[in-house]
Protein backbone atom coordinates (compact mmCIF):
# COMPACT_ATOMS: atom_id res chain seq x y z
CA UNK A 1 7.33 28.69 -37.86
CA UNK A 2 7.30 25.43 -36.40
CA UNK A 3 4.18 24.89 -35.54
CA UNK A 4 2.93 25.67 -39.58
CA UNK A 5 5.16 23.17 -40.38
CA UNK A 6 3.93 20.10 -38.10
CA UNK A 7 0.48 21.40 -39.33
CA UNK A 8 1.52 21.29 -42.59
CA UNK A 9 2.98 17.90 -42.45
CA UNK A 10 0.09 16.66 -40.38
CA UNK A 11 -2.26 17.22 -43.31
CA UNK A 12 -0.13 16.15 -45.93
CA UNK A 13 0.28 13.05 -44.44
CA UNK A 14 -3.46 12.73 -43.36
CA UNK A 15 -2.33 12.15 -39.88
CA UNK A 16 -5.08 12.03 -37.18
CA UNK A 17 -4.83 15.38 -34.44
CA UNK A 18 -4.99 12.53 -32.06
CA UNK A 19 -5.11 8.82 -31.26
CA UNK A 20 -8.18 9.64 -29.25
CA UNK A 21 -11.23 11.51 -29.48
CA UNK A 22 -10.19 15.38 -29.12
CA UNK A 23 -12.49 18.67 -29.65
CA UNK A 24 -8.67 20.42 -29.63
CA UNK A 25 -7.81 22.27 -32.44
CA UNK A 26 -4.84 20.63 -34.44
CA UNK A 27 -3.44 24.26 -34.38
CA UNK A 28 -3.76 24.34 -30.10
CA UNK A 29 -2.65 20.64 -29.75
CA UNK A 30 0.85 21.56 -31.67
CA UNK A 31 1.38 25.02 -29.77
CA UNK A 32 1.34 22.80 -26.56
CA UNK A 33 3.55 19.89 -27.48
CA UNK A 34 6.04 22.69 -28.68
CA UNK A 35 5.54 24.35 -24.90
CA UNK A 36 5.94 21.36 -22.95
CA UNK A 37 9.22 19.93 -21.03
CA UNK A 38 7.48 16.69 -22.21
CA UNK A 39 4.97 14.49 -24.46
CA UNK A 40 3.24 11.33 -23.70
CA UNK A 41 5.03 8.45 -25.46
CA UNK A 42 1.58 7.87 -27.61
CA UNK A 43 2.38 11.31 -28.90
CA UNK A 44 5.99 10.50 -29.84
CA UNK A 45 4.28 7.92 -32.12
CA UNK A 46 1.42 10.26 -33.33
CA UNK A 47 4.38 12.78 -34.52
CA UNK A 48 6.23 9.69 -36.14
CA UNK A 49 3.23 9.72 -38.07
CA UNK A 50 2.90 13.29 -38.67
CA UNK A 51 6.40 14.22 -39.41
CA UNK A 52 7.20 11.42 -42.13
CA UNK A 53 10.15 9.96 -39.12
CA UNK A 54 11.87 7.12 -39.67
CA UNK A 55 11.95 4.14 -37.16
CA UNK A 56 15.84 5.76 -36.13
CA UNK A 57 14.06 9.52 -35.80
CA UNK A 58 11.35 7.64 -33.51
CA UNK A 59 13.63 5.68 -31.18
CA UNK A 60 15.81 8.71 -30.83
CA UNK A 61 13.07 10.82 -29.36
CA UNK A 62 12.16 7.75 -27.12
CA UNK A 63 15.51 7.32 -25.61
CA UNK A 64 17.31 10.49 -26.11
CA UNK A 65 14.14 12.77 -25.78
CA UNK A 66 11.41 11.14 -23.40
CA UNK A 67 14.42 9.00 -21.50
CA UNK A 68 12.74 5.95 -21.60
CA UNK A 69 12.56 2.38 -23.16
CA UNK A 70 12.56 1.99 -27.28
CA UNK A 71 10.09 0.21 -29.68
CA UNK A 72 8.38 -2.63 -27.21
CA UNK A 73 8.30 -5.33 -29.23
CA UNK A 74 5.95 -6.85 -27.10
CA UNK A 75 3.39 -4.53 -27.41
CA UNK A 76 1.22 -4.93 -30.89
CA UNK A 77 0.70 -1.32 -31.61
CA UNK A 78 4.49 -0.54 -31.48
CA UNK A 79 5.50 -3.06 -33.20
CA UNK A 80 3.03 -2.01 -35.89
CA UNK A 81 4.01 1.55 -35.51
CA UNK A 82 7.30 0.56 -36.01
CA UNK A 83 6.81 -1.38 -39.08
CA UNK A 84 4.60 1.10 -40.90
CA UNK A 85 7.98 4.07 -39.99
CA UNK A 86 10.69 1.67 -41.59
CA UNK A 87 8.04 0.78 -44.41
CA UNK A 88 7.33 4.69 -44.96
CA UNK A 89 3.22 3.83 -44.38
CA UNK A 90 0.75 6.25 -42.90
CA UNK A 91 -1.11 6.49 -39.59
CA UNK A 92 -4.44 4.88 -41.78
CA UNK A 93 -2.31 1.41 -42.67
CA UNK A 94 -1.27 1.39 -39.01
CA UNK A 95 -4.87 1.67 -38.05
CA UNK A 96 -5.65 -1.15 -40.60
CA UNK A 97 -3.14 -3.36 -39.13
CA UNK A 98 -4.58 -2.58 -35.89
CA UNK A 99 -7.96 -3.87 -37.06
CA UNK A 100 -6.40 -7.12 -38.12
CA UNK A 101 -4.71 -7.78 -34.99
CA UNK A 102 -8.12 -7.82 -33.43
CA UNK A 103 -9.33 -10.52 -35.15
CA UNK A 104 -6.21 -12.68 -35.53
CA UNK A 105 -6.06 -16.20 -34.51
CA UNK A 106 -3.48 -16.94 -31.69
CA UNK A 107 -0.77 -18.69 -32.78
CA UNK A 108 0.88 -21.05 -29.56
CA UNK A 109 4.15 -20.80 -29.04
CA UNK A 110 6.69 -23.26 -27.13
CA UNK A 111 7.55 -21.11 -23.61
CA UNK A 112 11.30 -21.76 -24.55
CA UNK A 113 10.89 -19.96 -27.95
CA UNK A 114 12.03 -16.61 -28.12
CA UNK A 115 10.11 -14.61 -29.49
CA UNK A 116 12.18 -11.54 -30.47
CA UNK A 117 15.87 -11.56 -30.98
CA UNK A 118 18.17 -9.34 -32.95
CA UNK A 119 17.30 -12.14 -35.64
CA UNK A 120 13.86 -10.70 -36.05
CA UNK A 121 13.32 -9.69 -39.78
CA UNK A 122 9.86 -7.77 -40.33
CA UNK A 123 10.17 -6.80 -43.60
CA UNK A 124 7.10 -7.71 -45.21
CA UNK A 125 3.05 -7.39 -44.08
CA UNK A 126 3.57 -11.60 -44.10
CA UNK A 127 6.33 -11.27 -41.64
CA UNK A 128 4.68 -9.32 -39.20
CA UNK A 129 1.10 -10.61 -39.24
CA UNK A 130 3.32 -14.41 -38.50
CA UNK A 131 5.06 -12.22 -35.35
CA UNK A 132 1.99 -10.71 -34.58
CA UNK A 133 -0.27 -14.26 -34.47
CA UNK A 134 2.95 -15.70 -32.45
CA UNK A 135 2.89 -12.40 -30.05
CA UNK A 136 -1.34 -12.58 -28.90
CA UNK A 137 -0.89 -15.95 -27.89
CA UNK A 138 1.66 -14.53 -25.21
CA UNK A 139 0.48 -11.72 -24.73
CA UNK A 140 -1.74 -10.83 -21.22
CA UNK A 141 -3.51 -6.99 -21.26
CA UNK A 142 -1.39 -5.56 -18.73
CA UNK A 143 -4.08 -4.12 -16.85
CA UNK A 144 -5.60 -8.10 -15.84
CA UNK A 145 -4.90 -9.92 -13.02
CA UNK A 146 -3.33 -12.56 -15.42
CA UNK A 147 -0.74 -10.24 -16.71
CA UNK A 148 2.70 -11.03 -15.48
CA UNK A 149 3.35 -7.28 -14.47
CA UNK A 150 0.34 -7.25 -12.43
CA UNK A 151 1.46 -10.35 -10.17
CA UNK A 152 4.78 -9.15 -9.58
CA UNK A 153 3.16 -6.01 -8.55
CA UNK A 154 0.55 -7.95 -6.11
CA UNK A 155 3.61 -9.61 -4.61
CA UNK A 156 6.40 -6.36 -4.34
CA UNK A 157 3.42 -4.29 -2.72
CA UNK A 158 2.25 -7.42 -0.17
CA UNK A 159 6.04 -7.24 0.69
CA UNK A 160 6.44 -3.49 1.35
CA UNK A 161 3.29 -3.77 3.36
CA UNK A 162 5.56 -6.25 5.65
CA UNK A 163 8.16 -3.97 5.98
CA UNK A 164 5.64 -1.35 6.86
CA UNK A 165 3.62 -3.14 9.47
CA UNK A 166 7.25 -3.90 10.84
CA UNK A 167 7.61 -0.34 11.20
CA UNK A 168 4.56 0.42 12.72
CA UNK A 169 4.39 -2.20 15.41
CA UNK A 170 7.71 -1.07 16.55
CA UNK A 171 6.58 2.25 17.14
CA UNK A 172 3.36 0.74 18.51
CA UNK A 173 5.57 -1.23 21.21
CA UNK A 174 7.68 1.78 21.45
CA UNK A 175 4.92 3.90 23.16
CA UNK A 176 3.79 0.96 25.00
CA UNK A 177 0.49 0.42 23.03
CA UNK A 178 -1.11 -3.60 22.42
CA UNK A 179 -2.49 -2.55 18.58
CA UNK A 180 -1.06 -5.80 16.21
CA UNK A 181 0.21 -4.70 13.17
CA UNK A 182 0.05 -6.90 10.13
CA UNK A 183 0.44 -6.62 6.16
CA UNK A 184 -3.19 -6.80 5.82
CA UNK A 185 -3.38 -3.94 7.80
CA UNK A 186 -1.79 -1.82 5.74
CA UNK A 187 -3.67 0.31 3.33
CA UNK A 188 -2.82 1.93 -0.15
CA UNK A 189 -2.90 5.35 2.14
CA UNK A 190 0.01 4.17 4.84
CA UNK A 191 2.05 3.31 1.91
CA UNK A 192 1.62 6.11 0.36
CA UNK A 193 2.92 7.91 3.56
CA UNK A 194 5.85 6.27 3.74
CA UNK A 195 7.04 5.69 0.46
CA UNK A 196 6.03 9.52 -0.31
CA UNK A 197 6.79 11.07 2.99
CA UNK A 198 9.15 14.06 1.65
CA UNK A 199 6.03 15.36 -0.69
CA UNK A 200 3.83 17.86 1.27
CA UNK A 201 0.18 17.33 1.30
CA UNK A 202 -2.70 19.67 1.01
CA UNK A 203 -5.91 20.34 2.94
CA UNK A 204 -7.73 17.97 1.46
CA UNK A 205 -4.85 15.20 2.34
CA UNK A 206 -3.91 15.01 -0.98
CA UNK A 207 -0.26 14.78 -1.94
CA UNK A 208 0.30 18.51 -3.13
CA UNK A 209 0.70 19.23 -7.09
CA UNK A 210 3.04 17.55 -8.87
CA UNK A 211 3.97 21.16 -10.76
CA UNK A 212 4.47 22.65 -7.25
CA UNK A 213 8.04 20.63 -7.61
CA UNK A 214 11.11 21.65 -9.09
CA UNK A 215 11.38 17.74 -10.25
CA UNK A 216 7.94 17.86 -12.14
CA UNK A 217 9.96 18.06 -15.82
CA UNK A 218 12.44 15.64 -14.72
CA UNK A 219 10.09 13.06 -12.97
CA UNK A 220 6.63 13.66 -15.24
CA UNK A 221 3.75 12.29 -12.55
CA UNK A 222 6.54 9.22 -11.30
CA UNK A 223 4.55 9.67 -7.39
CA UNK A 224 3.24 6.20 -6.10
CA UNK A 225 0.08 7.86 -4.44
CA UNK A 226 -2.79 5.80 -2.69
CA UNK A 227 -4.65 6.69 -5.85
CA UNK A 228 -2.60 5.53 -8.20
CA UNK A 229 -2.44 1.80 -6.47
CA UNK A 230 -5.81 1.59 -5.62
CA UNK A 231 -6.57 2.36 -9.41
CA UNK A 232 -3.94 -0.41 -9.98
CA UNK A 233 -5.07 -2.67 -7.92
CA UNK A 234 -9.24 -2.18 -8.95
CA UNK A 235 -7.57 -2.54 -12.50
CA UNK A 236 -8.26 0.74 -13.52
CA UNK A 237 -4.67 1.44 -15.00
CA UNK A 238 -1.64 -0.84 -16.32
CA UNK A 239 1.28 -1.77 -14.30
CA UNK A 240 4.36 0.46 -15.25
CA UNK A 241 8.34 -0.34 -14.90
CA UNK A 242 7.79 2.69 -12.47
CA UNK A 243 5.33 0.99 -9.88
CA UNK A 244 7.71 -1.84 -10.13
CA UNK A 245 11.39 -0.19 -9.93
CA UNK A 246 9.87 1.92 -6.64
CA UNK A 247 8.23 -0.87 -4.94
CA UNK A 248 11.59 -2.54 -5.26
CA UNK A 249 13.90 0.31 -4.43
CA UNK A 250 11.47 0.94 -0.81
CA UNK A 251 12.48 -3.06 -0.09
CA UNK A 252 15.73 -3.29 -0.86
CA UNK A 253 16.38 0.49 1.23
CA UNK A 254 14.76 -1.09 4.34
CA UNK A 255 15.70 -4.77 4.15
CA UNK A 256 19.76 -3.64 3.40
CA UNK A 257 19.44 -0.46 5.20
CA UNK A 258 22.86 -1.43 7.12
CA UNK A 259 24.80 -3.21 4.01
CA UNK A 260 27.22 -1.74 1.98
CA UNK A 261 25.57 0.39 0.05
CA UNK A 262 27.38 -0.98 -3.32
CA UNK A 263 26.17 -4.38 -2.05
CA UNK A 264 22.64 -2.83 -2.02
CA UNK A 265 22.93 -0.99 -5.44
CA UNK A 266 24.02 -4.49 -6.64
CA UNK A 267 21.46 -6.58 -5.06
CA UNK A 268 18.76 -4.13 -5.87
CA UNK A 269 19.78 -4.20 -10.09
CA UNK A 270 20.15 -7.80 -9.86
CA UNK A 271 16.34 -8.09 -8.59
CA UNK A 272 14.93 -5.36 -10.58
CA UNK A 273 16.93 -6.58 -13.74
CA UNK A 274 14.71 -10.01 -13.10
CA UNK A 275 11.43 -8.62 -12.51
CA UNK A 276 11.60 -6.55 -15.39
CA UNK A 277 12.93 -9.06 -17.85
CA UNK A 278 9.73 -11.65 -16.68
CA UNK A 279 7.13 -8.76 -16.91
CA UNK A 280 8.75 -8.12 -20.80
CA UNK A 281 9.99 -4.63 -19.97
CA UNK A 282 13.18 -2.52 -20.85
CA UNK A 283 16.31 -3.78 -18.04
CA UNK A 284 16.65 -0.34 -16.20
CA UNK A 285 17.75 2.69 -18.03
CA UNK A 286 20.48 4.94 -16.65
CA UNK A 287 19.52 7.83 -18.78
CA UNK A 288 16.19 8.36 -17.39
CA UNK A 289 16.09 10.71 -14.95
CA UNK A 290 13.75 8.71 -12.00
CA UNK A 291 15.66 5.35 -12.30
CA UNK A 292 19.16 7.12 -12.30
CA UNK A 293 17.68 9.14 -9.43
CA UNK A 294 16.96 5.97 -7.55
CA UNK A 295 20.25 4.54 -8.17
CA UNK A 296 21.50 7.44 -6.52
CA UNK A 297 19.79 7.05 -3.20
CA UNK A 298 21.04 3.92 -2.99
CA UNK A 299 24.30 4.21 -2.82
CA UNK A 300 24.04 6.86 -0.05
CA UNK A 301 24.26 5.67 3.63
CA UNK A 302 20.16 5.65 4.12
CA UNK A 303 18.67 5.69 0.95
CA UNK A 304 14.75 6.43 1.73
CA UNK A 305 16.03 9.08 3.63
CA UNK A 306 17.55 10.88 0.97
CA UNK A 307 14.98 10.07 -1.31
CA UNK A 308 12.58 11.38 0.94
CA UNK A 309 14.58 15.03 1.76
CA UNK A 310 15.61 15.53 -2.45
CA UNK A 311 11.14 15.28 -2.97
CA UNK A 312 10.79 17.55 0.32
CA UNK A 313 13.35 19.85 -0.98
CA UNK A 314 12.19 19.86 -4.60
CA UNK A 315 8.80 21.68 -3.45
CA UNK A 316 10.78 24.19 -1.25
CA UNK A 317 12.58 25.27 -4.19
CA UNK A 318 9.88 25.24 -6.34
CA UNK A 319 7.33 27.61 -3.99
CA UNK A 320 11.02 29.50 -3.68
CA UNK A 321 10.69 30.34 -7.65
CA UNK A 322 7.35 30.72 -7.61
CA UNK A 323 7.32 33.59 -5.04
């Protein structure tokens, strides 16, 4: 019954099956977003579309439903998809307005301005192509080099690779060995072992399936593989609050390994709260699963620890249900 009615509503309202290029059926698409423990956030917005939602029904499913941040209004598309939901528009204007944003002409901004506020009023097209021409001349693709998220990235993961070489020279000293350690040393695949040590690996070296663990609804794909930072780092995917909030958490876990573990918590949402506020992201939110789950581990007495025996743990259990 459900799924004739998001069909239904998806051809009333001449909604696209997808944002991309898809051979799907409309028919298969909906049968798995009904199946899934989760959606992508793009198709939060494609059903906002779809389903005739308002801007409320929209940032409900974001933060009640997917657990994460609401409307960016950073980002151009959702602050167009948000304007077409509380203007009742279709997919097709949102497209249009798309189009337009292309070809708009930057307009500068002083740094001190802010640029949105709980003042911000966009009622009319007028309004928002002004917020919009105000927005590109701030705004940095987040996959460049040049983008803000993308520097504090460069700079969290030279830091952890510090920390790492640390730990390997003192081992290296330990069995009485003359190797130098140093950050450059360090490659995407050591930090991947230590950062991910508690998630089995397969033959190939891989880290094993993220379905394999019990956390994979919870978590949806938040691992910080060698793949996923050398994709990063050749610029092959964005920076997300993720990359950020985990380099961070690894840091702060080592560096303040003997504090007082409030201390820690505090010193680590302090920093975060910073990094995310310069790289124009949500502060951290409690409610999603991964960041409250890091939160966690830090106030225990050895927080990588823990993290690392909850991941190990969540694969025993899950080959336990599987069998």
């Amino acid at each position: 019954m459900y799924k004739e009615i998001v069909v239904d509503s998806f051809k009333e309202t001449y909604t696209p099956k997808s944002m991309n290029p898809t051979s799907t059926k409309l028919s298969a698409l909906v049968n798995n977003w009904l199946n899934q423990a989760s959606v992508k956030r793009e198709t939060v917005f494609l059903l906002g579309f779809g389903l005739k939602m308002t801007t409320e029904d929209v940032s409900d499913f974001l933060t009640r439903v997917l657990k994460e941040q609401d409307f960016d209004f950073y980002n151009p598309d959702e602050v167009i998809y948000w304007y077409c939901y509380s203007t009742q528009q279709g997919y097709h204007k949102a497209e249009e307005l798309k189009k337009k944003y292309e070809i708009l002409a930057p307009v500068e901004v002083e740094n001190t301005q802010v640029l949105y506020g709980s003042n911000l009023c966009l009622d009319t097209e007028e309004k928002l192509i002004d917020y919009l021409a105000r927005l590109k001349s701030k705004r940095v693709d987040p996959i460049s080099e040049k983008s803000q998220a993308f520097q504090e990235f460069t700079k969290l993961l030279y830091h952890a690779k510090q920390i790492i070489a640390g730990l390997y020279q003192h081992d290296e000293e330990e069995k009485g060995g003359d190797k130098v350690w140093t950050a450059e040393r360090i490659t995407p695949s050591d930090v991947e072992k230590v950062i991910c040590s508690g998630i089995p690996i397969n033959k190939m070296g891989n880290l094993k399936k993220m379905s394999a663990s019990i956390l994979a609804k919870h978590f949806s794909q938040k691992r910080f593989s060698r793949q996923r930072i050398t994709n990063i780092l050749s610029h092959k995917l964005p920076v997300e609050r993720f990359d950020l909030i985990t380099l961070e958490f690894f840091i702060v876990s080592q560096e303040m390994e003997d504090d007082d573990p409030f201390n820690r918590y505090k010193h680590f949402l302090d920093e975060i709260q910073d990094i995310l506020l310069r790289c124009g992201m949500g502060e951290i939110y409690i409610v999603n699963p991964y960041e409250c789950f890091l939160l966690m581990c830090l106030l225990t007495d050895c927080p990588l620890a823990v993290f690392s025996e909850i991941w190990e743990k969540s694969y025993e259990e899950g080959e336990a249900e599987e069998a």
